[in-house]
N, C-alpha and C. Protein backbone atom coordinates (compact mmCIF):
# COMPACT_ATOMS: atom_id res chain seq x y z
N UNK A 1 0.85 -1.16 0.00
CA UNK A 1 0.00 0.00 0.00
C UNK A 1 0.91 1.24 0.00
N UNK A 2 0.48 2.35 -0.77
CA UNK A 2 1.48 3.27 -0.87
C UNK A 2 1.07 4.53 -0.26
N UNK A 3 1.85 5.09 0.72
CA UNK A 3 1.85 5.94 1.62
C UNK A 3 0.72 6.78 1.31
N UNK A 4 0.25 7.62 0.19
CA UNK A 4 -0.81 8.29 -0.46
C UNK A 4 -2.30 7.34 -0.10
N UNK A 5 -2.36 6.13 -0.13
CA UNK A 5 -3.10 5.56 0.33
C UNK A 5 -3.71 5.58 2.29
N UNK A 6 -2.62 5.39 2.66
CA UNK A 6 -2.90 4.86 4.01
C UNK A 6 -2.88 6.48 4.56
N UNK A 7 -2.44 7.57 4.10
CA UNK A 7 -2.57 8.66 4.50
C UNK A 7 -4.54 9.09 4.11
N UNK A 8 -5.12 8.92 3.03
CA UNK A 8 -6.02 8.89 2.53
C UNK A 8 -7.36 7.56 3.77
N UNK A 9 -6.56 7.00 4.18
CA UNK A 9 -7.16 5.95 4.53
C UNK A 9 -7.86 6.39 6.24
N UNK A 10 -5.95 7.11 6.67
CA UNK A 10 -6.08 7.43 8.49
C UNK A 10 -6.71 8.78 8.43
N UNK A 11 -7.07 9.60 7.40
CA UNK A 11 -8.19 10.72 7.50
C UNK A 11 -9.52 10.39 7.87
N UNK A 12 -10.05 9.13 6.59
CA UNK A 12 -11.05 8.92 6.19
C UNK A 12 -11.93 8.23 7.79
N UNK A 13 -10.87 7.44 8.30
CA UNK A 13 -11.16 6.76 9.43
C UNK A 13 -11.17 8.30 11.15
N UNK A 14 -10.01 8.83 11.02
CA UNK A 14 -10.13 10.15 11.96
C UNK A 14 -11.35 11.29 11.67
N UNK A 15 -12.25 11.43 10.36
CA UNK A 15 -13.56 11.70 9.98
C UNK A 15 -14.58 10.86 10.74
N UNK A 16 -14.41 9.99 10.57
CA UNK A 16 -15.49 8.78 10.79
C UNK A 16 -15.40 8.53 12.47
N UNK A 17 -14.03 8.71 13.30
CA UNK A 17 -14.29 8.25 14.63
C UNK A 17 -14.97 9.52 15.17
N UNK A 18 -14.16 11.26 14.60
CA UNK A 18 -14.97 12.76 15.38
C UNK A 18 -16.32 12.61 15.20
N UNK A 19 -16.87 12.01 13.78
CA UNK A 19 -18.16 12.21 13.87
C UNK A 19 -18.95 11.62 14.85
N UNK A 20 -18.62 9.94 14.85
CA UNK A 20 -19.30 8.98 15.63
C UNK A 20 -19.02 9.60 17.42
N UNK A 21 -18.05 10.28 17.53
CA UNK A 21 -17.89 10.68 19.41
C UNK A 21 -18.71 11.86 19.25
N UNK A 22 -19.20 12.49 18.01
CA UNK A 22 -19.59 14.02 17.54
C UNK A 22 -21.68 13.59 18.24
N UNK A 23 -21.76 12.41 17.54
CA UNK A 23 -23.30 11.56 17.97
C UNK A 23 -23.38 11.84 19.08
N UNK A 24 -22.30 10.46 20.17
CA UNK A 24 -22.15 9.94 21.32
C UNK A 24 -22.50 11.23 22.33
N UNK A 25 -21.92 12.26 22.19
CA UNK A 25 -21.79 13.20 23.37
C UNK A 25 -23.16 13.73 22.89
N UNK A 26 -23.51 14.51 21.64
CA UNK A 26 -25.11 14.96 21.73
C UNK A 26 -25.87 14.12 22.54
N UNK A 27 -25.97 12.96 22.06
CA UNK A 27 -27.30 12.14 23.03
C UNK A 27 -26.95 12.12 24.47
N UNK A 28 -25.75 11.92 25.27
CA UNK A 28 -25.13 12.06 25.76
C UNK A 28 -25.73 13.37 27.12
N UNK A 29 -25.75 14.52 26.84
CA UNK A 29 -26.05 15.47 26.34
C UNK A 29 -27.04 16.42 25.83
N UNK A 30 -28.16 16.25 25.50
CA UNK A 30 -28.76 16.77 24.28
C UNK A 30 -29.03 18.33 24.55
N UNK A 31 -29.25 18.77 25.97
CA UNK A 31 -29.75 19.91 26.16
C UNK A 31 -28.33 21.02 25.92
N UNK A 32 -27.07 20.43 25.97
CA UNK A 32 -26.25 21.59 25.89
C UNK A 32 -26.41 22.29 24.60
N UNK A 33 -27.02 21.82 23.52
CA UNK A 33 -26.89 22.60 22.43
C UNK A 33 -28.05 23.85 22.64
N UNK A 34 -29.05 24.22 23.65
CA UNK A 34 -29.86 24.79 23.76
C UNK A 34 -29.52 26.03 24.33
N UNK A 35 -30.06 27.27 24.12
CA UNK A 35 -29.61 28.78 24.64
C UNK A 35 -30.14 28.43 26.22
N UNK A 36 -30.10 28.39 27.26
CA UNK A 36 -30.73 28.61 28.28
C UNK A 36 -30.78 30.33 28.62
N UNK A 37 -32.12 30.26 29.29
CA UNK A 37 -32.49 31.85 29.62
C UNK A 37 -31.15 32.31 31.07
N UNK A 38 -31.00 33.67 31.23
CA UNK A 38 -30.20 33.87 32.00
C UNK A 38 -30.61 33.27 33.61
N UNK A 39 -29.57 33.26 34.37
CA UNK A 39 -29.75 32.13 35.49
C UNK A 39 -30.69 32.90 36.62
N UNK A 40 -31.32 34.05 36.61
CA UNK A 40 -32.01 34.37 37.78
C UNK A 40 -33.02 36.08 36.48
N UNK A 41 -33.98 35.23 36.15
CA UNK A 41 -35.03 36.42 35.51
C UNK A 41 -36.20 36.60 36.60
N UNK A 42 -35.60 38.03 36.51
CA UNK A 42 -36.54 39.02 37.77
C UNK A 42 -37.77 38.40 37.76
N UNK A 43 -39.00 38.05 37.24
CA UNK A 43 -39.94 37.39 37.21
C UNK A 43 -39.97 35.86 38.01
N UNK A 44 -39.31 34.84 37.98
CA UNK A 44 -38.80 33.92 38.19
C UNK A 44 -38.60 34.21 39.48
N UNK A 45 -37.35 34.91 40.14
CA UNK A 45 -37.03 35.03 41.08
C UNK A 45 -37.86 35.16 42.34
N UNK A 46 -39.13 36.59 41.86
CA UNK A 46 -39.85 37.06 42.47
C UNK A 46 -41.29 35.77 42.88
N UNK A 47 -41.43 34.82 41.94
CA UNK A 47 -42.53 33.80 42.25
C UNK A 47 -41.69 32.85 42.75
N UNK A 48 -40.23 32.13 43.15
CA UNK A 48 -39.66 31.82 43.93
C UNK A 48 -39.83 32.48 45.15
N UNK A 49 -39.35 33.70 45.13
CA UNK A 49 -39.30 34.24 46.87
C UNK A 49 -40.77 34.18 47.04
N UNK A 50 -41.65 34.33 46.14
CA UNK A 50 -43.18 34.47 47.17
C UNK A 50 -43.58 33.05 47.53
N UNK A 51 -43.11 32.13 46.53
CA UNK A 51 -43.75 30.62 47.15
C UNK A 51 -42.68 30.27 48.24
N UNK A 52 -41.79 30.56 48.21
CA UNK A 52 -41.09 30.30 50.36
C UNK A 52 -41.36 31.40 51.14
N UNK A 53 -41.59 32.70 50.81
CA UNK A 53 -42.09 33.22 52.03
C UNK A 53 -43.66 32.61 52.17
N UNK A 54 -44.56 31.55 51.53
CA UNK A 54 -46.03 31.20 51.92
C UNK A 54 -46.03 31.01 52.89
N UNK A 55 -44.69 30.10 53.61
CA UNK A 55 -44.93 29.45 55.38
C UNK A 55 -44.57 30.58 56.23
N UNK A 56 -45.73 30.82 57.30
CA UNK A 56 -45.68 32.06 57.99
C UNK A 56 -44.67 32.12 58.94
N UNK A 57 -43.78 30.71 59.30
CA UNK A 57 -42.38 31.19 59.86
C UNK A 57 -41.75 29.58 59.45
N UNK A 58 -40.63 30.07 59.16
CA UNK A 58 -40.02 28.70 58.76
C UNK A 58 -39.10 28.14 59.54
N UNK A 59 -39.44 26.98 59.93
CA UNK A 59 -38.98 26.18 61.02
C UNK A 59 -37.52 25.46 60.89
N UNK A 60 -36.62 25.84 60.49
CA UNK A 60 -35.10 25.32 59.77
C UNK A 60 -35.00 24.15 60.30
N UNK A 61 -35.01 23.32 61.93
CA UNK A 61 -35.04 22.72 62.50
C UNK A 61 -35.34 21.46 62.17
N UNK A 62 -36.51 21.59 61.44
CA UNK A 62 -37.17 20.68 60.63
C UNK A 62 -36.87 20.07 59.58
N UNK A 63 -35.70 20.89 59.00
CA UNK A 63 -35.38 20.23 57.70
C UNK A 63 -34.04 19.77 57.28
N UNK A 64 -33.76 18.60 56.93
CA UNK A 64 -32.83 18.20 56.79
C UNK A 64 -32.20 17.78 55.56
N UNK A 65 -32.62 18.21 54.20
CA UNK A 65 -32.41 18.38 53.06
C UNK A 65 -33.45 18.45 52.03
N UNK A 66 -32.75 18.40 50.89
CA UNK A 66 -34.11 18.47 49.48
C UNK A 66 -34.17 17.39 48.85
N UNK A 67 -34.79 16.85 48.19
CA UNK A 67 -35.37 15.82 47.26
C UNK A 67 -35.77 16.55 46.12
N UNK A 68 -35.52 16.04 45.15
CA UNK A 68 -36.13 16.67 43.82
C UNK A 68 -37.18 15.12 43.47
N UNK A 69 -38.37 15.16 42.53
CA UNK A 69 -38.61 14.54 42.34
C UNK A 69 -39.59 14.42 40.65
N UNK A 70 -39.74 13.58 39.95
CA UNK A 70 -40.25 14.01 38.68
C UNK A 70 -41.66 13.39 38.45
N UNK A 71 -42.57 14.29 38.17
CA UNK A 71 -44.17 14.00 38.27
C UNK A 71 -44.52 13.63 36.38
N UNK A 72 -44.42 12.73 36.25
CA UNK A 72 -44.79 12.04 34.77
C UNK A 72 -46.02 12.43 34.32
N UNK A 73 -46.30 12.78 33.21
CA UNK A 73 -47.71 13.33 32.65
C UNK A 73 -48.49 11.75 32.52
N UNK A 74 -49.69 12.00 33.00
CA UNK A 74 -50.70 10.18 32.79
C UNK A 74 -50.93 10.03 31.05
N UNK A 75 -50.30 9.09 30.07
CA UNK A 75 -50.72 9.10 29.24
C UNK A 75 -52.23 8.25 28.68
N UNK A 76 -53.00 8.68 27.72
CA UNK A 76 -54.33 8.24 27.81
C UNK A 76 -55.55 9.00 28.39
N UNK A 77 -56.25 8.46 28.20
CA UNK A 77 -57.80 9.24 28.97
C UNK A 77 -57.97 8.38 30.18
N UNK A 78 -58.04 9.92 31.61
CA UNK A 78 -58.36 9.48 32.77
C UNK A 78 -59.49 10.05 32.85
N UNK A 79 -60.57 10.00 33.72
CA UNK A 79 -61.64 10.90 34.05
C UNK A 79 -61.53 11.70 35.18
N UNK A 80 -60.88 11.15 35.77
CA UNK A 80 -60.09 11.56 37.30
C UNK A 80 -59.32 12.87 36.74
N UNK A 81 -58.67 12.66 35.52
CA UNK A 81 -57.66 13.76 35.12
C UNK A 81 -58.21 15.17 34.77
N UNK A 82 -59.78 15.29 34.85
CA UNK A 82 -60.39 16.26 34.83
C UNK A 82 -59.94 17.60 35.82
N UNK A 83 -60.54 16.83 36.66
CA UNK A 83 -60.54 17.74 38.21
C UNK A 83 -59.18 17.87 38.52
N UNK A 84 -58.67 19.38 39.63
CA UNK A 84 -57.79 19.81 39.84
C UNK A 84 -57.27 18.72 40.86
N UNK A 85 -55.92 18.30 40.95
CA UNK A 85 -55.29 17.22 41.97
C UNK A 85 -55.48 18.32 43.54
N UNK A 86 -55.32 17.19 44.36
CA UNK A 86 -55.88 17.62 45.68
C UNK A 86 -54.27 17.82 46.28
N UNK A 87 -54.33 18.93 46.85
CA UNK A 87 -53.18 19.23 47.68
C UNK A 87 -52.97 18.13 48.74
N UNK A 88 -52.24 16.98 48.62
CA UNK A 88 -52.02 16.10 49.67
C UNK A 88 -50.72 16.30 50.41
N UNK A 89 -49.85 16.98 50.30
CA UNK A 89 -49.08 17.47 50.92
C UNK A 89 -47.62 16.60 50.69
N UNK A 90 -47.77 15.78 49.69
CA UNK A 90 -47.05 14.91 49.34
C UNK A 90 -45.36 15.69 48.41
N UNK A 91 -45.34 17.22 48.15
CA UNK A 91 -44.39 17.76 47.88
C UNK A 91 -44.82 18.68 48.74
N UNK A 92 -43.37 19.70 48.58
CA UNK A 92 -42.92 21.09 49.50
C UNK A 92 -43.34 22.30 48.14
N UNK A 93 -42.75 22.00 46.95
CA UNK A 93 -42.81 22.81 46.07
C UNK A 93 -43.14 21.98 44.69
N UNK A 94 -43.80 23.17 43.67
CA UNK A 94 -44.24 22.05 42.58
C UNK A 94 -43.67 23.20 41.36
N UNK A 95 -42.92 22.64 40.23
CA UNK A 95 -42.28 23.44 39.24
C UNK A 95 -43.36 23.07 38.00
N UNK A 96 -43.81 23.86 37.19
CA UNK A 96 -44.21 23.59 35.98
C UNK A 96 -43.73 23.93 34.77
N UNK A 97 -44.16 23.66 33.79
CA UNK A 97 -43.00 23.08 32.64
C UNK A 97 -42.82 24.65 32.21
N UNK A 98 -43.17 25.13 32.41
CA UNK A 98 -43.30 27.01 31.81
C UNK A 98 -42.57 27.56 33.22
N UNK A 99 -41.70 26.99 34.05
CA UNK A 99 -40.98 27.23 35.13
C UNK A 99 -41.38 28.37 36.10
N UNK A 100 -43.08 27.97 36.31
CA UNK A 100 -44.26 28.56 37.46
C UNK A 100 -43.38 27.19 39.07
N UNK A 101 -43.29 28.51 39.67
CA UNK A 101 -43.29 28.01 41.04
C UNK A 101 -44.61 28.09 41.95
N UNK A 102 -44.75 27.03 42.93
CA UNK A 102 -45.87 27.07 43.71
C UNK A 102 -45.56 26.69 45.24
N UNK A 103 -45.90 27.00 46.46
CA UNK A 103 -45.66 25.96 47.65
C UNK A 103 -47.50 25.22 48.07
N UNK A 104 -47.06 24.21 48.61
CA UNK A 104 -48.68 23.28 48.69
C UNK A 104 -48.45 24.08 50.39
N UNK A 105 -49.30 23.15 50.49
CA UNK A 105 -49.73 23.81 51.95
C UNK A 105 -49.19 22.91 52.63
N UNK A 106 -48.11 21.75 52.52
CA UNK A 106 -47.73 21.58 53.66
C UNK A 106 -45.97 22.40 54.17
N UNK A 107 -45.52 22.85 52.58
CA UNK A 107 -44.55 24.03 52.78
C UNK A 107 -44.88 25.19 53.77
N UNK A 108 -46.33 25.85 53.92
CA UNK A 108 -46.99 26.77 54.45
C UNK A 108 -47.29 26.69 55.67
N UNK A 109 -47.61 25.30 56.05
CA UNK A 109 -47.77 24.60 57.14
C UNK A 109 -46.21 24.06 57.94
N UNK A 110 -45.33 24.44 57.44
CA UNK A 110 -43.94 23.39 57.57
C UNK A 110 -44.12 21.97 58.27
N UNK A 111 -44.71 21.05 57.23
CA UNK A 111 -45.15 19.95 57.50
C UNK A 111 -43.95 19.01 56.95
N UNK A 112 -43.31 18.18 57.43
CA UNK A 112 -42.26 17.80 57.03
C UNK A 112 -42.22 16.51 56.43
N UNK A 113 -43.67 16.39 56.71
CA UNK A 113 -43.92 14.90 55.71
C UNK A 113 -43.52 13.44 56.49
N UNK A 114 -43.57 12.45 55.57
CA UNK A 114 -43.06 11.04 56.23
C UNK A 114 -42.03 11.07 56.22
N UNK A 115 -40.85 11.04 55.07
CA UNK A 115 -39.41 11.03 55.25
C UNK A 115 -39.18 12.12 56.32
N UNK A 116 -38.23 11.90 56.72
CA UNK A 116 -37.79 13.01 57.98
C UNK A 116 -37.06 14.15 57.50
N UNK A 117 -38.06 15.64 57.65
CA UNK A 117 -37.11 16.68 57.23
C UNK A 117 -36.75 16.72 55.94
N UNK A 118 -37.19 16.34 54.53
CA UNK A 118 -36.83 16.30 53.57
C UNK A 118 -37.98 17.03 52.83
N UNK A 119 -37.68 18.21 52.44
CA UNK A 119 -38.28 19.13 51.38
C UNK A 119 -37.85 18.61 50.08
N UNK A 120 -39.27 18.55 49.74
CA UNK A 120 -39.83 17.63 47.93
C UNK A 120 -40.25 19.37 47.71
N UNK A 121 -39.74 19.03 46.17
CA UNK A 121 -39.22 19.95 44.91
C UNK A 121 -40.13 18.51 43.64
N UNK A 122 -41.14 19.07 43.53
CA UNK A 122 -41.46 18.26 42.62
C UNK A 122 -41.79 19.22 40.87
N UNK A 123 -41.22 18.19 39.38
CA UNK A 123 -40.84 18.86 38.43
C UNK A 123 -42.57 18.07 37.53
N UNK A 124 -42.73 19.12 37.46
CA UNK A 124 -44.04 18.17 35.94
C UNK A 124 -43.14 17.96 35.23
N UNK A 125 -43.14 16.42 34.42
CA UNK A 125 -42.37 15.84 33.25
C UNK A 125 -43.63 15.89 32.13
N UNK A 126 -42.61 15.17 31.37
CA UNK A 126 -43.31 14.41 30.47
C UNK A 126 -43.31 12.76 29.87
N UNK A 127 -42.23 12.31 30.18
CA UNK A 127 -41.92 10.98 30.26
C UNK A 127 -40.54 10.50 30.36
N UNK A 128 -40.60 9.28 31.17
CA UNK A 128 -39.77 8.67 31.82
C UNK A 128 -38.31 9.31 31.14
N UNK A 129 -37.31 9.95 31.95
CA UNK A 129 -36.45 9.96 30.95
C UNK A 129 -36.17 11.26 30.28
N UNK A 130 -36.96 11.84 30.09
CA UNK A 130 -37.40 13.52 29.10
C UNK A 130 -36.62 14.51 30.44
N UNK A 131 -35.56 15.08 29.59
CA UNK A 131 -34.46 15.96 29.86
C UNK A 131 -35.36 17.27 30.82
N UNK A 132 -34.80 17.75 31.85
CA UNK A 132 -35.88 19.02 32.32
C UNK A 132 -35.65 20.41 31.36
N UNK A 133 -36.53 20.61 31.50
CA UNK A 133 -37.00 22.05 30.63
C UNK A 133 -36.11 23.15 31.18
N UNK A 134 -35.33 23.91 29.46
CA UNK A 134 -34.69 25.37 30.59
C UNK A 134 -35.99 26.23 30.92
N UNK A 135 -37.02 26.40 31.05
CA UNK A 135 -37.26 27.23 31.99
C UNK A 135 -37.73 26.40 33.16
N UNK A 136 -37.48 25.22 33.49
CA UNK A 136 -37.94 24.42 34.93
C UNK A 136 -36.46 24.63 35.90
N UNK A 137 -35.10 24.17 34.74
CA UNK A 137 -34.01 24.46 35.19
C UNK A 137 -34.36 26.05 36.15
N UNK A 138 -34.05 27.26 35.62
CA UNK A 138 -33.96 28.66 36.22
C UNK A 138 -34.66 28.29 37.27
N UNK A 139 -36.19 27.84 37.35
CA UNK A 139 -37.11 27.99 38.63
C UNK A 139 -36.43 27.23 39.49
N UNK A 140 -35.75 25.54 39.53
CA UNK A 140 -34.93 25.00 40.22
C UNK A 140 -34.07 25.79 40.45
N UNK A 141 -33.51 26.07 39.89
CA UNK A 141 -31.75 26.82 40.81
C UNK A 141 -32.31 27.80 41.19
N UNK A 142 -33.34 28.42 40.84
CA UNK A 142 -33.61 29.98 41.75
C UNK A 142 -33.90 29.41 42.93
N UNK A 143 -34.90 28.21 43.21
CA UNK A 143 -35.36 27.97 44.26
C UNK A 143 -34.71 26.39 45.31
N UNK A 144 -33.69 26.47 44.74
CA UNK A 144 -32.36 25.61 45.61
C UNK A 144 -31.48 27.19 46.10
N UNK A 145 -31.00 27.86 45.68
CA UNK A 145 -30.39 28.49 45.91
C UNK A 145 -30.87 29.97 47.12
N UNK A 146 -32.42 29.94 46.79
CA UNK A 146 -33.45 30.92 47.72
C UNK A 146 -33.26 30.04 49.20
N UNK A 147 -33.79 28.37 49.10
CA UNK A 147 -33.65 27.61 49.90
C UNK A 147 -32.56 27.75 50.90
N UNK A 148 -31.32 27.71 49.99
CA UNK A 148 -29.86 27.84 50.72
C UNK A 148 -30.17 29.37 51.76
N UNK A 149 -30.01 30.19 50.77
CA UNK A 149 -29.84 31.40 51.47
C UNK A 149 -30.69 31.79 53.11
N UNK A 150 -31.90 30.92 53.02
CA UNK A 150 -32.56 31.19 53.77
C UNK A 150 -32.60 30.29 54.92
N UNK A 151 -31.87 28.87 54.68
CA UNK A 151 -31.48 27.70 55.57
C UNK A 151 -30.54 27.54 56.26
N UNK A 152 -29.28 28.34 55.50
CA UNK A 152 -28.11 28.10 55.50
C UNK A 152 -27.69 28.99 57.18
N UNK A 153 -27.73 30.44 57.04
CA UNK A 153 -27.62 30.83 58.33
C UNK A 153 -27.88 30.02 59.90
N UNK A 154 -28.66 29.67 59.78
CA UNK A 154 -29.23 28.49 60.75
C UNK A 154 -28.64 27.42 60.86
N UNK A 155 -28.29 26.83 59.46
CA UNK A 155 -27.90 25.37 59.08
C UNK A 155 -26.15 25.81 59.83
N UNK A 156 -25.76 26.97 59.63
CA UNK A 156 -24.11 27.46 60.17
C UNK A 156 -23.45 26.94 61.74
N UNK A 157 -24.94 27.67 62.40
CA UNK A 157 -24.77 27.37 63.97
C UNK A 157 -24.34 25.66 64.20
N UNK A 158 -24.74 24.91 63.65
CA UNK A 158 -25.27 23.52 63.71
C UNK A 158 -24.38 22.85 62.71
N UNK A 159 -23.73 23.25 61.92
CA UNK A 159 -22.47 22.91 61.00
C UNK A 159 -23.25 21.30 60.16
N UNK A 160 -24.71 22.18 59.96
CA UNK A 160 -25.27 21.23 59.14
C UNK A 160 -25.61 21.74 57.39
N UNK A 161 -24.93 20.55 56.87
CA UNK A 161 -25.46 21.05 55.31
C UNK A 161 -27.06 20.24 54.85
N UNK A 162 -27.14 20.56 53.99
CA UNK A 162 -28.53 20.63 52.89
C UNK A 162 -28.83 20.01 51.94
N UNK A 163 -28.38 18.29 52.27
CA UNK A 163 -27.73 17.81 50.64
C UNK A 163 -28.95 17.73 50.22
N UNK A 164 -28.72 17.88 48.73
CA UNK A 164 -29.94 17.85 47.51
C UNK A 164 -29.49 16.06 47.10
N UNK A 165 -31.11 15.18 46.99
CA UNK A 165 -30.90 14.23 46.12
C UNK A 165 -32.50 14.00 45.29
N UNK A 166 -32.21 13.34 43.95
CA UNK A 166 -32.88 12.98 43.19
C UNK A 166 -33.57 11.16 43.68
N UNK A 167 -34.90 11.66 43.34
CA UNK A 167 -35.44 10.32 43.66
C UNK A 167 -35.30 9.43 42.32
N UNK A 168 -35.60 8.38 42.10
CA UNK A 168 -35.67 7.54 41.05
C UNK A 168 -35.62 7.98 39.61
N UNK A 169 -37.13 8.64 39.53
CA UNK A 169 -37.08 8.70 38.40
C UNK A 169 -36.52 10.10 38.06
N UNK A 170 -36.27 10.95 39.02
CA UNK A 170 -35.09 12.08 38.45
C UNK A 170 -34.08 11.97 38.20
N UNK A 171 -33.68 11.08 38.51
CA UNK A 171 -32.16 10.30 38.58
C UNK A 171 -31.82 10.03 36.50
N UNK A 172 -32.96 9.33 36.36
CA UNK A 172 -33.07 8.90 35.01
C UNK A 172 -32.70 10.30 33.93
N UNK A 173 -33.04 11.15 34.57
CA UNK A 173 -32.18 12.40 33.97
C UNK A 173 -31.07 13.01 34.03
N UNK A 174 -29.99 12.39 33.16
CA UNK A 174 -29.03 12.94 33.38
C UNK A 174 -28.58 14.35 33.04
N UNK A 175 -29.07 15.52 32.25
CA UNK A 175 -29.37 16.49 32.25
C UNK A 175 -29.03 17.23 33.45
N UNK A 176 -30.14 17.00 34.09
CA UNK A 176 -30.56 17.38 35.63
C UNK A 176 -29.51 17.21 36.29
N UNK A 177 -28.82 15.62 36.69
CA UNK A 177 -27.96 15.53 37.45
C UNK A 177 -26.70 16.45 36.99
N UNK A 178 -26.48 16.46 35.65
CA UNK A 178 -24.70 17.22 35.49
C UNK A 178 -25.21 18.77 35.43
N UNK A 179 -26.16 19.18 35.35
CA UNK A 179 -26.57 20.62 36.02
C UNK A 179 -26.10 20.76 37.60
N UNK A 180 -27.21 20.16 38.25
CA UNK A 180 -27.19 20.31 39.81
C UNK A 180 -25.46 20.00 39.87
N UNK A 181 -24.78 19.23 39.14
CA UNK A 181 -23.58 18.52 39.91
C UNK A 181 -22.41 20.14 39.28
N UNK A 182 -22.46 20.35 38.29
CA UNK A 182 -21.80 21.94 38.00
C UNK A 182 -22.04 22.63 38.82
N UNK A 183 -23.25 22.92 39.29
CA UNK A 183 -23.83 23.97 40.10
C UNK A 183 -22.85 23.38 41.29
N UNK A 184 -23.16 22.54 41.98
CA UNK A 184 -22.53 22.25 43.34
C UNK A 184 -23.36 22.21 44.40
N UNK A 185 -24.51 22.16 43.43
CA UNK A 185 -26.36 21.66 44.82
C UNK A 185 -26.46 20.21 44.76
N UNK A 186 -25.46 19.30 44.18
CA UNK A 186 -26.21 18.07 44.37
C UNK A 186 -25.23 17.30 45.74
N UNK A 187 -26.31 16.81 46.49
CA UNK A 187 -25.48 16.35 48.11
C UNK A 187 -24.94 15.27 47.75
């Protein structure tokens, strides 16, 4: 084989491996190719701080980290799916896909639930797996980071931290996780 060849040959193949790692990391990946909105829009911010100031005094004592968790859309016809879901107190905070913050009433109540001390951050999805939305992202970090600010003083005396973890099926998003894990909110 003559040098013109195998030179022709180790291109054709160094084309063929950038592209195929060029795939790998998009899927990998998929949301980095996306503009995300800037990390704290005045709007955003302001329906963060009003859904934690809802609880009329907040009990720090009580809490011993965050949970994120991901609420799957029901596919099919429910009849049940009519009517508005009943505040069961089963999250602290609820994100929607248009990155609307809310607190249920047991945030308001500082009800700490069955797990002990663990404030639920729950995300509307869309299915198993489906990357979180940049505007669900902003409302999360506005409202991990509101969380901090407002825990943390307290959490100082007591040389206690705040770890953030993903339940199951948030987990399945890796998105999510190498966000939170850049950021430096994931416990």
């Amino acid at each position: 084989m003559n040098p013109r060849t195998r030179m022709v040959k180790a291109l054709g193949l160094l084309v063929v491996s950038m592209t195929a790692t060029t795939v790998l990391l998009s899927r990998l990946e998929p949301a980095a190719s996306h503009t995300l909105a800037p990390p704290f829009p005045e709007e955003t911010q302001q329906s963060v701080r009003s859904a934690v100031a809802s609880a009329e005094t907040i009990v720090p004592n009580t809490w011993s980290g965050v949970e994120i968790l991901r609420e799957l859309e029901v596919t099919g016809y429910r009849r049940e799916a009519l009517t508005a879901p009943e505040d069961s107190g089963a999250c602290h905070f609820w994100i929607g896909n248009g990155g609307e913050a809310s607190a249920s009433h047991a945030w308001s109540a500082q009800s700490s639930g069955s797990v002990g001390g663990v404030i639920r951050i729950t995300l509307a999805g869309r299915e198993a797996g489906s990357a979180i939305l940049p505007s669900q992202w902003v409302a999360l970090r506005t409202l991990l980071v509101e969380l901090k600010d407002v825990l943390d003083p307290i959490a100082a005396s007591g040389a206690r931290v705040w770890p953030v973890t993903l339940s199951d099926e948030a987990a399945r998003d890796t998105t999510l996780r190498a966000r939170l894990r850049s950021e430096g909110l994931l416990g």
